[in-house]
PDB file of N, CA and C in Angstrom:
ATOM      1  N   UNK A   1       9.842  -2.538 -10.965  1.00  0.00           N
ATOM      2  CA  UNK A   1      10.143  -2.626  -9.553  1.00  0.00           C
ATOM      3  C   UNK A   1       8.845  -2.938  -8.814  1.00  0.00           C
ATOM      4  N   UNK A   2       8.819  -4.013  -7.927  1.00  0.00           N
ATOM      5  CA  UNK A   2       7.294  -4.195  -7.130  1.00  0.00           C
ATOM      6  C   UNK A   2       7.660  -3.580  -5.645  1.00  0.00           C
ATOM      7  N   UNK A   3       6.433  -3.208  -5.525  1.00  0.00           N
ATOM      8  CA  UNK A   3       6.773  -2.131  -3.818  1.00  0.00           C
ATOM      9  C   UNK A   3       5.837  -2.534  -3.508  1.00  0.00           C
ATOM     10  N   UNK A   4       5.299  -2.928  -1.852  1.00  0.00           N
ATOM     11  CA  UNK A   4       4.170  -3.382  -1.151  1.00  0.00           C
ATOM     12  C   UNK A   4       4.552  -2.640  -0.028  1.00  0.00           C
ATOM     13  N   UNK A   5       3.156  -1.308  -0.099  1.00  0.00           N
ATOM     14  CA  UNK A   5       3.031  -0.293   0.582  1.00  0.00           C
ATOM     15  C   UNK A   5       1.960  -0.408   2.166  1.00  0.00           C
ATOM     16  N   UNK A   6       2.079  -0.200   2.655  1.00  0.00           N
ATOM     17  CA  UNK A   6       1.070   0.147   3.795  1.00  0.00           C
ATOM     18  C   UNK A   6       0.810   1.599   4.102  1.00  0.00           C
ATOM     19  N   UNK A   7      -0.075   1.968   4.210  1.00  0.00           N
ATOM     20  CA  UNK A   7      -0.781   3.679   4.754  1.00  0.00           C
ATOM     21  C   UNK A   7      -2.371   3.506   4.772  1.00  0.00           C
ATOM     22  N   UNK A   8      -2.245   4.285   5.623  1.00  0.00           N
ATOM     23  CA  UNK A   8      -3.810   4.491   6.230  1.00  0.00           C
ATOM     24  C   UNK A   8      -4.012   5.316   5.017  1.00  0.00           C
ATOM     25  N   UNK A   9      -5.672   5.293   4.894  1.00  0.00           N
ATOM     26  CA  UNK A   9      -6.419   6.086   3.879  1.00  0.00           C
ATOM     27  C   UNK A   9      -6.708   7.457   4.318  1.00  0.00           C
ATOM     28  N   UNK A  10      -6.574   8.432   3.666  1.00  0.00           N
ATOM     29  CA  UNK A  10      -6.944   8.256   2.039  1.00  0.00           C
ATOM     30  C   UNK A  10      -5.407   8.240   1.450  1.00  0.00           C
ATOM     31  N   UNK A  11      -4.297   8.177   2.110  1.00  0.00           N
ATOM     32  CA  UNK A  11      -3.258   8.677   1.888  1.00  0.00           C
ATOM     33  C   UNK A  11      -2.474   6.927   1.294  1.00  0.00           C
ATOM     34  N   UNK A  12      -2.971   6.241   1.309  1.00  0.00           N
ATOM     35  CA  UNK A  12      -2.678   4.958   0.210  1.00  0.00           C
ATOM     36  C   UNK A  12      -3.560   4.894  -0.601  1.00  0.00           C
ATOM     37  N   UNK A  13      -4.329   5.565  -1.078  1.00  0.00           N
ATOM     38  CA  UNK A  13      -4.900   5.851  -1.991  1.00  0.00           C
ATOM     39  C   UNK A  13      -4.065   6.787  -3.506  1.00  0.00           C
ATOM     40  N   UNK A  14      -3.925   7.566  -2.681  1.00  0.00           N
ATOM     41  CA  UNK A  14      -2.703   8.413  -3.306  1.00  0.00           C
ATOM     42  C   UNK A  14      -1.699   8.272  -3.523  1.00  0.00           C
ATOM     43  N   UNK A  15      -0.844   7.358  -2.989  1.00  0.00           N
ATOM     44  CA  UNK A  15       0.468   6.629  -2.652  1.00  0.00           C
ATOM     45  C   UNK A  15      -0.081   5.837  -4.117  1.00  0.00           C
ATOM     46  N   UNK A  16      -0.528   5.001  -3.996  1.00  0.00           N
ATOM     47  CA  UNK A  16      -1.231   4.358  -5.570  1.00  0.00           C
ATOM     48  C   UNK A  16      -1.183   4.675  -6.965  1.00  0.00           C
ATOM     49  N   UNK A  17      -1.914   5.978  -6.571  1.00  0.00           N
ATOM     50  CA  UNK A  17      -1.885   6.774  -7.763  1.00  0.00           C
ATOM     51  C   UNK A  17      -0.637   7.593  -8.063  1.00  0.00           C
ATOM     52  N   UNK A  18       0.013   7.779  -7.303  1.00  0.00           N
ATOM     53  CA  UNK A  18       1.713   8.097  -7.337  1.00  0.00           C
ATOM     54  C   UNK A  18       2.261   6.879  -8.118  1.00  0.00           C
ATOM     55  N   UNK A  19       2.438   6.437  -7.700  1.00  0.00           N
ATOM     56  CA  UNK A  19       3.376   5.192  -8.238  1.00  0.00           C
ATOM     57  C   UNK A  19       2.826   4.635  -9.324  1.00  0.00           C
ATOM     58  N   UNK A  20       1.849   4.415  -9.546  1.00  0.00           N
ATOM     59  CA  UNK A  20       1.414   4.443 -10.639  1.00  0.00           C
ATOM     60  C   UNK A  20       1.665   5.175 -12.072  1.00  0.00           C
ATOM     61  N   UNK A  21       1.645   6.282 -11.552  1.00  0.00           N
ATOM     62  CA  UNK A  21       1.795   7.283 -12.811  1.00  0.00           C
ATOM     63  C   UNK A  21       3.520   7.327 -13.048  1.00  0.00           C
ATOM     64  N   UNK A  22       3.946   6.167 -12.476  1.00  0.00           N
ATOM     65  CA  UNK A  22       5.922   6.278 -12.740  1.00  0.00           C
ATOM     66  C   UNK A  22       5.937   5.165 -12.655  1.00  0.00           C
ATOM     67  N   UNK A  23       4.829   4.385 -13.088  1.00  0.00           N
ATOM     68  CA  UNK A  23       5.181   3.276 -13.617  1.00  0.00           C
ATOM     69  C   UNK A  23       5.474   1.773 -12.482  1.00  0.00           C
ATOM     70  N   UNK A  24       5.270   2.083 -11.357  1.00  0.00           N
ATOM     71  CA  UNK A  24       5.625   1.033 -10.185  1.00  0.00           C
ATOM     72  C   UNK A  24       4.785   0.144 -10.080  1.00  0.00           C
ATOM     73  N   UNK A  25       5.423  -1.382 -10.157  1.00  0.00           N
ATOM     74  CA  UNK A  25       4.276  -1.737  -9.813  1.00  0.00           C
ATOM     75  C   UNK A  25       4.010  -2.310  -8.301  1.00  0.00           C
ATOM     76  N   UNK A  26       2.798  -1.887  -7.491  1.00  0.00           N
ATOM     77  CA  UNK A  26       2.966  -1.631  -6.288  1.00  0.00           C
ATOM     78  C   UNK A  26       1.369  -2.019  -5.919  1.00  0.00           C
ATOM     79  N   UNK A  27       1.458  -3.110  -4.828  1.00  0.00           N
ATOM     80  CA  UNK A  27       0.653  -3.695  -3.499  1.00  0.00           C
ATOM     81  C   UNK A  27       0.334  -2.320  -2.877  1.00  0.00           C
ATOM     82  N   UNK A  28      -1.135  -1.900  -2.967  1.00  0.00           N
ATOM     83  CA  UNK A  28      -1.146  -0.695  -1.107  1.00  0.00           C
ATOM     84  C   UNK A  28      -2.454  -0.920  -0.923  1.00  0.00           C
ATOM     85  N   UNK A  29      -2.081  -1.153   0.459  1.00  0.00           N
ATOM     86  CA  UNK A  29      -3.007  -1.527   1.243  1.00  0.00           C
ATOM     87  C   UNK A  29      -3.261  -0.533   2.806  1.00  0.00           C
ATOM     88  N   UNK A  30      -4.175  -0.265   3.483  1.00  0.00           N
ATOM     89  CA  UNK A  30      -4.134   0.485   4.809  1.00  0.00           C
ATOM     90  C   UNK A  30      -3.962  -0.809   5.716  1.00  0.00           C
ATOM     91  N   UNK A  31      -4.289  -1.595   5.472  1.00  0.00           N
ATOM     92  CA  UNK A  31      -4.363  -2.591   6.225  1.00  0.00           C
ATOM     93  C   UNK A  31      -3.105  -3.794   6.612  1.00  0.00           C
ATOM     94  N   UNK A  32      -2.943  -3.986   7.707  1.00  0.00           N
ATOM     95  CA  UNK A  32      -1.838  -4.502   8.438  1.00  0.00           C
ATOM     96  C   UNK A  32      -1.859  -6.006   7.863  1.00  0.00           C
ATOM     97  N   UNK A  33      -2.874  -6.835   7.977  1.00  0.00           N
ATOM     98  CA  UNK A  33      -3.008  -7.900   7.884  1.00  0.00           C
ATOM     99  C   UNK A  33      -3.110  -8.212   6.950  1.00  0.00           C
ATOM    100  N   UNK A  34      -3.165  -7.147   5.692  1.00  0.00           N
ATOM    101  CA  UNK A  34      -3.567  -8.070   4.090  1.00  0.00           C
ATOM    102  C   UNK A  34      -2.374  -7.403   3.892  1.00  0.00           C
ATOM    103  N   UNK A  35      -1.592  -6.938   4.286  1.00  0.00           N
ATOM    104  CA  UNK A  35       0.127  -6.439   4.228  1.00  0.00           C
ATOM    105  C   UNK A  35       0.733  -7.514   4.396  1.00  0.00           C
ATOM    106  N   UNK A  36       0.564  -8.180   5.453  1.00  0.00           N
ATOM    107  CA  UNK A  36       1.486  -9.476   5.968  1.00  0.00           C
ATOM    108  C   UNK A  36       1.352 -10.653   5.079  1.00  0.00           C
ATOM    109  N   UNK A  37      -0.024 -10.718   4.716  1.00  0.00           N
ATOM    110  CA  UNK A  37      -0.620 -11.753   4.098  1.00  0.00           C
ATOM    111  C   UNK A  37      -0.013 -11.592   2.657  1.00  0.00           C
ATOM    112  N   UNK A  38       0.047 -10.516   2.030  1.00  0.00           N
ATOM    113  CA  UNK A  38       0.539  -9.785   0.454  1.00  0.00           C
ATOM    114  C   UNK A  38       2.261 -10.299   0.988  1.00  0.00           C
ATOM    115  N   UNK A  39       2.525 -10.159   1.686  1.00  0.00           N
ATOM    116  CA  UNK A  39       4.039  -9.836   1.490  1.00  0.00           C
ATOM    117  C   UNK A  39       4.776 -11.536   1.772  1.00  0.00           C
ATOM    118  N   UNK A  40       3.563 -12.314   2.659  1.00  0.00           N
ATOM    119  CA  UNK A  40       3.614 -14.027   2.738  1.00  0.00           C
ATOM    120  C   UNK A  40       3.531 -14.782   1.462  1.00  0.00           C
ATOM    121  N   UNK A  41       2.958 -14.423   1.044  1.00  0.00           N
ATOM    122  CA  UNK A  41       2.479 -14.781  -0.311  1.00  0.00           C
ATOM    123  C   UNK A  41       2.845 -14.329  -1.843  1.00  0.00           C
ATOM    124  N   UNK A  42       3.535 -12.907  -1.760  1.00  0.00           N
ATOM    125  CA  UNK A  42       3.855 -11.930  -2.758  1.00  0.00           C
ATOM    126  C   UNK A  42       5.465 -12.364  -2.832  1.00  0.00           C
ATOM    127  N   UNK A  43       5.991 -12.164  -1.360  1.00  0.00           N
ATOM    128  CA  UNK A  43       7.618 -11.609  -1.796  1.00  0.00           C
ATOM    129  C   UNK A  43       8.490 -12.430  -2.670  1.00  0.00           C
ATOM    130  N   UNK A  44       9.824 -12.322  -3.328  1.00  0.00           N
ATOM    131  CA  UNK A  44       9.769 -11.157  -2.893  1.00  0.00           C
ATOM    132  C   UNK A  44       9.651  -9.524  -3.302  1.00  0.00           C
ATOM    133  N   UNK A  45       9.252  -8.550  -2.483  1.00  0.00           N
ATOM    134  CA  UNK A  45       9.191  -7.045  -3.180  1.00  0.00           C
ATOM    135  C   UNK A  45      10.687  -6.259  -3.131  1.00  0.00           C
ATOM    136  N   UNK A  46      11.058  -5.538  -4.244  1.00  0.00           N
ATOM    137  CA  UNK A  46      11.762  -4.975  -3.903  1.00  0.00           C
ATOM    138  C   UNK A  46      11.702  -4.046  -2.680  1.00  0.00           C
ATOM    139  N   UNK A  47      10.974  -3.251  -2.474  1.00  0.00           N
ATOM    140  CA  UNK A  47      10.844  -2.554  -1.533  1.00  0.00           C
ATOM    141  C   UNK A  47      10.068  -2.066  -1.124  1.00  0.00           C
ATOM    142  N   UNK A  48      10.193  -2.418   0.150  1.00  0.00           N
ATOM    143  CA  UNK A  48       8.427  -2.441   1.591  1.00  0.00           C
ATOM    144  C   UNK A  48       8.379  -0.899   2.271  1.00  0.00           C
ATOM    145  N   UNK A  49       7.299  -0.252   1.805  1.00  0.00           N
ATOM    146  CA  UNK A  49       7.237   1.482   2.197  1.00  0.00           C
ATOM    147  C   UNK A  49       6.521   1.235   3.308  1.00  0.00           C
ATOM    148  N   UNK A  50       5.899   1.815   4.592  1.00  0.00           N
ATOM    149  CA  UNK A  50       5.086   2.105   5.628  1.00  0.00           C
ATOM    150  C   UNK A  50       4.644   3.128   6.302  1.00  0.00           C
ATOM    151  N   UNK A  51       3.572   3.198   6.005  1.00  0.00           N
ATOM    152  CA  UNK A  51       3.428   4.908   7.292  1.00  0.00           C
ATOM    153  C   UNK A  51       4.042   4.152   8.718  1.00  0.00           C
ATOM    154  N   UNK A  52       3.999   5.277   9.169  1.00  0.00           N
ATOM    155  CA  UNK A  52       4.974   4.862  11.242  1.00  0.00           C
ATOM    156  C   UNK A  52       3.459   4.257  12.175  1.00  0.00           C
ATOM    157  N   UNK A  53       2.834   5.033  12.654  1.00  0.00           N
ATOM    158  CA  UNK A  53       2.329   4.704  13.954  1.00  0.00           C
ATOM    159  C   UNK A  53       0.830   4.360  13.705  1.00  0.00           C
ATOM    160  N   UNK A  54       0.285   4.932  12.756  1.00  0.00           N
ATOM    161  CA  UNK A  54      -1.575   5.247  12.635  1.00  0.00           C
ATOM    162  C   UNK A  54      -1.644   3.924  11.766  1.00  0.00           C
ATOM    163  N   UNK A  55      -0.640   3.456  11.048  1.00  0.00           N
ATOM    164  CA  UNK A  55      -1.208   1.989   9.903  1.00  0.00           C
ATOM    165  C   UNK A  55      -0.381   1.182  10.410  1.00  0.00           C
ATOM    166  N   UNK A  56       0.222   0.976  11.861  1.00  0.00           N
ATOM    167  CA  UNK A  56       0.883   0.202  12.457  1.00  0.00           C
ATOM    168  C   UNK A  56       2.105  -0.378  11.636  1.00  0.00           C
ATOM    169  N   UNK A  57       3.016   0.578  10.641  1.00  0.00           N
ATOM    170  CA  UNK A  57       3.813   0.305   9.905  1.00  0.00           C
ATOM    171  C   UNK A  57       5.277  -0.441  10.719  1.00  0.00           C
ATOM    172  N   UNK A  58       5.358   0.156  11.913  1.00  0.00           N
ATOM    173  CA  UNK A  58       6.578  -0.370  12.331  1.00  0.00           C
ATOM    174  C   UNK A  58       6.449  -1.846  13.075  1.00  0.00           C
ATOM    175  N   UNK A  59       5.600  -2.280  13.319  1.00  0.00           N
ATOM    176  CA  UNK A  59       5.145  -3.609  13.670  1.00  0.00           C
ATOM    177  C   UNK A  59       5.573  -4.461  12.238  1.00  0.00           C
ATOM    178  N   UNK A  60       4.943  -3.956  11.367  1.00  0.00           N
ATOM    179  CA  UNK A  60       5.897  -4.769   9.562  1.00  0.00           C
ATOM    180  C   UNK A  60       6.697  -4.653   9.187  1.00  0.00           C
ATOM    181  N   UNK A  61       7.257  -3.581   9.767  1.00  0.00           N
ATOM    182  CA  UNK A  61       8.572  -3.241   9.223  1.00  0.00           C
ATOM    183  C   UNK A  61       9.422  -3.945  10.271  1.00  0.00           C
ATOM    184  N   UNK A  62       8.935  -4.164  11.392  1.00  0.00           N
ATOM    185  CA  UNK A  62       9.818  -4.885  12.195  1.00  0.00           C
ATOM    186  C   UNK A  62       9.677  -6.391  12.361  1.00  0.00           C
ATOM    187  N   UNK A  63       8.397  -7.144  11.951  1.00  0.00           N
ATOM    188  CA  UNK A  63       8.328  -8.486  11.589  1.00  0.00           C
ATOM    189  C   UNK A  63       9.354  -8.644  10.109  1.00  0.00           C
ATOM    190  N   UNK A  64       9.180  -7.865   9.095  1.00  0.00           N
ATOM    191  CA  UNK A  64       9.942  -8.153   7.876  1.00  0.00           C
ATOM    192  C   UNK A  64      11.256  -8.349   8.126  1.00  0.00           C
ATOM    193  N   UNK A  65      11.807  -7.377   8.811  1.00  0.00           N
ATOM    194  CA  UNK A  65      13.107  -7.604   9.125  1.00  0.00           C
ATOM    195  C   UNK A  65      13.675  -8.829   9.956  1.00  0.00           C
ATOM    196  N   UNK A  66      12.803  -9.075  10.524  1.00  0.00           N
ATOM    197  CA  UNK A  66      13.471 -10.368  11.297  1.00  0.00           C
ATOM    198  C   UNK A  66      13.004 -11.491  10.698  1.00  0.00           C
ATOM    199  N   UNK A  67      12.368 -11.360   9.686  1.00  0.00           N
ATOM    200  CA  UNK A  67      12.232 -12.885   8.947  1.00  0.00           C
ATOM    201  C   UNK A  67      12.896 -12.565   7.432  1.00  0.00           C
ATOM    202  N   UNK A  68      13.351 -11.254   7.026  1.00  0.00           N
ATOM    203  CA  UNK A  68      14.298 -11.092   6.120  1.00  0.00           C
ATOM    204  C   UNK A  68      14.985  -9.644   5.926  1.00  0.00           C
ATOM    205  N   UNK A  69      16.265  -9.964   6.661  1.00  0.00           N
ATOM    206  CA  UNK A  69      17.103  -9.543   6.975  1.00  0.00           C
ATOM    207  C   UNK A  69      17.797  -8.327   5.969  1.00  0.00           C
ATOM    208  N   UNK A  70      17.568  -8.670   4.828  1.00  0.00           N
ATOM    209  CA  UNK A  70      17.731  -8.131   3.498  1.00  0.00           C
ATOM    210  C   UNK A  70      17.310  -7.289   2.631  1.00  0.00           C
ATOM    211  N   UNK A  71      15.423  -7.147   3.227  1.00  0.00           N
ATOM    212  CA  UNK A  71      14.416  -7.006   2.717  1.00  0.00           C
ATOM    213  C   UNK A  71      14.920  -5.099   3.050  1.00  0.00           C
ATOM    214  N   UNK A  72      14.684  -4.273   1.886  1.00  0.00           N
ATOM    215  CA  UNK A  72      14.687  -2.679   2.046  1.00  0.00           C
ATOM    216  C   UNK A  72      13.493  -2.641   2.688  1.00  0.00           C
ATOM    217  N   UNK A  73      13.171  -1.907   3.381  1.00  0.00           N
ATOM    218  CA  UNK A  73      12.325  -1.312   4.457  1.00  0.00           C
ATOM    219  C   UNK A  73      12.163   0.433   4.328  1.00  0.00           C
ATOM    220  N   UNK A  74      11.133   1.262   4.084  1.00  0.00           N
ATOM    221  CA  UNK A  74      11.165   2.960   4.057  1.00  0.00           C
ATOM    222  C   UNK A  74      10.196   2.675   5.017  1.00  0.00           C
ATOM    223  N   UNK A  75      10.526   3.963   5.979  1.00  0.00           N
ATOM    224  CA  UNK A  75       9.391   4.289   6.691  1.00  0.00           C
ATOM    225  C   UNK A  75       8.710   6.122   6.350  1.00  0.00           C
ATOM    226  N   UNK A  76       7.479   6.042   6.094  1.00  0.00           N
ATOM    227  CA  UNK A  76       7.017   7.440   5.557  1.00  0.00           C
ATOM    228  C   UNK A  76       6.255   7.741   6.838  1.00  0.00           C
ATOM    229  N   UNK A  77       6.477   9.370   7.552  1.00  0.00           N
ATOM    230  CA  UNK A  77       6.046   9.722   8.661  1.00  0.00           C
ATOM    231  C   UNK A  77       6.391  11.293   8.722  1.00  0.00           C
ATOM    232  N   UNK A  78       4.736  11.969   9.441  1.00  0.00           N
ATOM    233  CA  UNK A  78       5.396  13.471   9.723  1.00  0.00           C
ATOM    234  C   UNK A  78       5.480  13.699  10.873  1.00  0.00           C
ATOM    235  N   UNK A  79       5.803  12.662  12.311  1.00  0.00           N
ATOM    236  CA  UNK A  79       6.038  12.421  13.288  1.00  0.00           C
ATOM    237  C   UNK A  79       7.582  12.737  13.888  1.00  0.00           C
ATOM    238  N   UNK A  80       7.301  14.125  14.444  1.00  0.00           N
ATOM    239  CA  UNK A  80       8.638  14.665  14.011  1.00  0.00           C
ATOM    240  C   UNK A  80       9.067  14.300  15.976  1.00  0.00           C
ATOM    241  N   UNK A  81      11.012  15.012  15.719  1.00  0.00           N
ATOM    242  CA  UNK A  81      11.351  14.296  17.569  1.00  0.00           C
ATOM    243  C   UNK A  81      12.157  13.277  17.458  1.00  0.00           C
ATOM    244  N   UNK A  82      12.961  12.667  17.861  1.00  0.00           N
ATOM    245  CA  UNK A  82      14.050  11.733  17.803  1.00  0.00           C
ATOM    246  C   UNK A  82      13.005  10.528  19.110  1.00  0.00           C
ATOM    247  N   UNK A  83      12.458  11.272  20.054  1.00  0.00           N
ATOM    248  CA  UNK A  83      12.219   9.541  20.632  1.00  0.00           C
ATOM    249  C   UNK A  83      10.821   9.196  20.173  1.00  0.00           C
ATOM    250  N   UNK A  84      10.148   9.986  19.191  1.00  0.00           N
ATOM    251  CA  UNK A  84       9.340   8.483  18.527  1.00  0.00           C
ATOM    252  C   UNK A  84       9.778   7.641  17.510  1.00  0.00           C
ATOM    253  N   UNK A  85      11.124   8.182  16.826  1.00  0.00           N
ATOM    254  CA  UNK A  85      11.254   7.598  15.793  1.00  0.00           C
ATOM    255  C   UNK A  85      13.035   6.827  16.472  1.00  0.00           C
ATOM    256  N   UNK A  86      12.830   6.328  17.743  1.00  0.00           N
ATOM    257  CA  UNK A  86      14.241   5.681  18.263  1.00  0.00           C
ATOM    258  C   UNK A  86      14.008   4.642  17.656  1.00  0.00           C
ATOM    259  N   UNK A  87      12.745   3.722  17.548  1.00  0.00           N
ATOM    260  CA  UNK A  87      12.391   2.367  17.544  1.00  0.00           C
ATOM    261  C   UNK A  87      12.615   2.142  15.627  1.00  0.00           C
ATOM    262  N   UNK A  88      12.610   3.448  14.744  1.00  0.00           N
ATOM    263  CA  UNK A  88      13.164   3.326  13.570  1.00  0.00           C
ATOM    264  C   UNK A  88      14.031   3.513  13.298  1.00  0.00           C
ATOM    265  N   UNK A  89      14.877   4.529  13.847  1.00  0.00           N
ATOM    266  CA  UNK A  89      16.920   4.543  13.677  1.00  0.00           C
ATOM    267  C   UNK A  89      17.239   3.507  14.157  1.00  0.00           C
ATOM    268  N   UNK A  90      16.995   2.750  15.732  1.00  0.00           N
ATOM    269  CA  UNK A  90      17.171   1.798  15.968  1.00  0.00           C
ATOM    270  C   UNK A  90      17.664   0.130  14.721  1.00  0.00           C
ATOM    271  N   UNK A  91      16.480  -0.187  13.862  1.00  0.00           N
ATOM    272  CA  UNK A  91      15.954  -0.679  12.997  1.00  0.00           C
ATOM    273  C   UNK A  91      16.866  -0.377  11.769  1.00  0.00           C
ATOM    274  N   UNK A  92      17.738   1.037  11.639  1.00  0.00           N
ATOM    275  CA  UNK A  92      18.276   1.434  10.774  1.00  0.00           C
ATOM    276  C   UNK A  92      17.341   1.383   9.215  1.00  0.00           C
ATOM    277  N   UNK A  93      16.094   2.297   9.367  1.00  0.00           N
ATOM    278  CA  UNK A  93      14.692   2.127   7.896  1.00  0.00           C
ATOM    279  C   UNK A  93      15.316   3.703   7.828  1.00  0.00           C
ATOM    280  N   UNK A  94      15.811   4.145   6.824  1.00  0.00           N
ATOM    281  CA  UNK A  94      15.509   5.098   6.071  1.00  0.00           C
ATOM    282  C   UNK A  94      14.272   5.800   6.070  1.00  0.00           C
ATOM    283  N   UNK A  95      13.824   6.653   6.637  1.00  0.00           N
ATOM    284  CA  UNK A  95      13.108   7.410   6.489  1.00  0.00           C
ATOM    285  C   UNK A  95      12.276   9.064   5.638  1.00  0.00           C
ATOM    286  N   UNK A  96      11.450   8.513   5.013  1.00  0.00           N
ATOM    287  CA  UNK A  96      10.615   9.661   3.977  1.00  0.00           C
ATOM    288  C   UNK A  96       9.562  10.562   5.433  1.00  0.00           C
ATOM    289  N   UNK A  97      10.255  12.237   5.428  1.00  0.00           N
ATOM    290  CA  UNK A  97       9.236  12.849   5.942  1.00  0.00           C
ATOM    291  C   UNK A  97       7.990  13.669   5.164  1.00  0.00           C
ATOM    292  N   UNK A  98       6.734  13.341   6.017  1.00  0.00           N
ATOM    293  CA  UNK A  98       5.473  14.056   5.100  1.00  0.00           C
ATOM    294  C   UNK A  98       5.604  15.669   6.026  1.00  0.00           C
ATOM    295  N   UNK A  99       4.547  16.229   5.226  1.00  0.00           N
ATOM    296  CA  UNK A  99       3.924  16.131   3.883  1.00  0.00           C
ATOM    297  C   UNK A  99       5.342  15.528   2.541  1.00  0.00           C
ATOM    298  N   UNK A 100       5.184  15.252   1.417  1.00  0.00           N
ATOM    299  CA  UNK A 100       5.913  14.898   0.694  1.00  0.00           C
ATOM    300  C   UNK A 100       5.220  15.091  -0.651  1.00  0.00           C
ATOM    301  N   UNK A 101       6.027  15.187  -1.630  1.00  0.00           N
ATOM    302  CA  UNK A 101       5.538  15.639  -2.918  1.00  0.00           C
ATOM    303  C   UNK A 101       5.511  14.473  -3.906  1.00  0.00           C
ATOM    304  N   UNK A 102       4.711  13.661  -5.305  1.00  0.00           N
ATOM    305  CA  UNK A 102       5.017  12.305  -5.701  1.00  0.00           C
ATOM    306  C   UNK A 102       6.933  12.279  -6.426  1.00  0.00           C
ATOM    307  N   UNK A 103       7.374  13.745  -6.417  1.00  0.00           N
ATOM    308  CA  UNK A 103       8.980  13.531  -7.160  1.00  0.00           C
ATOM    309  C   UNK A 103       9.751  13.165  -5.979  1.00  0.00           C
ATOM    310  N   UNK A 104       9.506  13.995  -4.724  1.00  0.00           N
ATOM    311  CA  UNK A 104      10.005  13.315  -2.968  1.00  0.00           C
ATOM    312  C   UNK A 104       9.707  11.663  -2.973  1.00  0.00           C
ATOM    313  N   UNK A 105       8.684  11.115  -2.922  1.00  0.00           N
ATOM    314  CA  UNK A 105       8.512   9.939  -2.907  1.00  0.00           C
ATOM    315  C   UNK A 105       9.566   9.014  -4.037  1.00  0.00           C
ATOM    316  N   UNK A 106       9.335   9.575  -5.338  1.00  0.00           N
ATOM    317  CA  UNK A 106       9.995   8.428  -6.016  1.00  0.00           C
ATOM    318  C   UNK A 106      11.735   8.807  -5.814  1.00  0.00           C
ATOM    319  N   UNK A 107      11.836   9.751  -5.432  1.00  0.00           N
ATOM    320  CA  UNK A 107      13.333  10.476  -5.197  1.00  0.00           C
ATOM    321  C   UNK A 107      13.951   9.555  -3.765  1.00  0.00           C
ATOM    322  N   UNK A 108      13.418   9.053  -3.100  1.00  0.00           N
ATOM    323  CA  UNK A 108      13.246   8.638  -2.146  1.00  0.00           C
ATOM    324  C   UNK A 108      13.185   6.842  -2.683  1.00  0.00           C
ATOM    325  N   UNK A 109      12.218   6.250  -3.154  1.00  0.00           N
ATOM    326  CA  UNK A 109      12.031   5.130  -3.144  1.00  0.00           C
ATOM    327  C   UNK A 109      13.389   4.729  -4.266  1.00  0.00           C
ATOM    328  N   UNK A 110      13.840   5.786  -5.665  1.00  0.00           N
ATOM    329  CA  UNK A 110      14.770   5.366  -6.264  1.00  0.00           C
ATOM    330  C   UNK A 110      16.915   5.877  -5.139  1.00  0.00           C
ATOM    331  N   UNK A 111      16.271   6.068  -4.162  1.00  0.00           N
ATOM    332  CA  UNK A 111      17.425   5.862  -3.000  1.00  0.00           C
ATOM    333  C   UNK A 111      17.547   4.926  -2.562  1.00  0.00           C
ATOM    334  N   UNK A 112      16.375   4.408  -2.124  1.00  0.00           N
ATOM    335  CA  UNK A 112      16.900   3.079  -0.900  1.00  0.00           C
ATOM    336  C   UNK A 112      16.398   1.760  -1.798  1.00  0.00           C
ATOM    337  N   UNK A 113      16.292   1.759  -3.417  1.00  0.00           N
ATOM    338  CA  UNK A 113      15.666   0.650  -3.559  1.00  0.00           C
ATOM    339  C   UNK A 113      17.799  -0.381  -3.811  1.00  0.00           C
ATOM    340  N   UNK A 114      17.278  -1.372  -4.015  1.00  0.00           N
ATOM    341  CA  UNK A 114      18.899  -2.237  -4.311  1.00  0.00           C
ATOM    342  C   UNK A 114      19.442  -1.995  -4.960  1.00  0.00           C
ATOM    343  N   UNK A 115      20.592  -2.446  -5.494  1.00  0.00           N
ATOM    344  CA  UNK A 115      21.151  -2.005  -6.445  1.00  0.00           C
ATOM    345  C   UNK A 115      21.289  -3.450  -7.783  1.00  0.00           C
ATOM    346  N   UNK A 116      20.800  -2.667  -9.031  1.00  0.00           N
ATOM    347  CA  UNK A 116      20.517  -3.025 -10.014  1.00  0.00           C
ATOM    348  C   UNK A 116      19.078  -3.745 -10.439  1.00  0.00           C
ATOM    349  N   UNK A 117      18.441  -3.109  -9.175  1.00  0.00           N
ATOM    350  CA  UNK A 117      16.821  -2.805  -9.995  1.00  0.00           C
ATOM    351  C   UNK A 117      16.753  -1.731 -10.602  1.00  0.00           C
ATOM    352  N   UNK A 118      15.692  -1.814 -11.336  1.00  0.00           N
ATOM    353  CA  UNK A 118      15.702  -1.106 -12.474  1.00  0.00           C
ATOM    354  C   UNK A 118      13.960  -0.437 -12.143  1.00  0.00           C
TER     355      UNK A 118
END
């Protein structure tokens, strides 16, 4: 399964080494622009993870969607409250809340990935 992650550091760092150790193979980057650029050039991924507000995840998560419609989208956030996260129910992204554990994460990424990836 390929996943192209975004999170601010150190916490895509770790996200890395998560997925890693279960075998994913997975793009992470903190950075917005080598996200866009990875995912211009990469897709397609099965499924595009994002932190919310600090790695400007919903700006990609909301360009992805409107240039592919199809594309799974997670948003990972401990940004708790219904009106910061309107602009992601909105969007209809499934959402992972932190803190989170690496069996939460893949428990999570093997939810919203398509069906009949493997």
């Amino acid at each position: 399964m390929r996943i192209l992650v975004l999170e601010i550091e150190p916490l895509s760092l770790l996200i890395k080494h998560m997925l890693s150790r279960f075998n994913y193979d997975a793009d992470v980057t903190p950075d917005i622009a080598e996200a866009l650029q990875w995912y211009n050039e990469r897709a397609p991924y099965d499924i595009v993870l994002t932190g919310l507000f600090s790695a400007n995840g919903i700006s990609l998560a909301a360009h992805i969607r409107r240039t592919n419609p199809t594309q799974v989208v997670g948003i990972m956030t401990g940004i708790g409250g219904e009106e910061p996260l309107s602009r992601v129910h909105e969007l209809n992204f499934p959402v992972l809340r932190k803190p989170y554990s690496a069996d939460e994460l893949i428990d999570f990424i093997e939810n919203i990935k398509p069906t009949g990836v493997r």
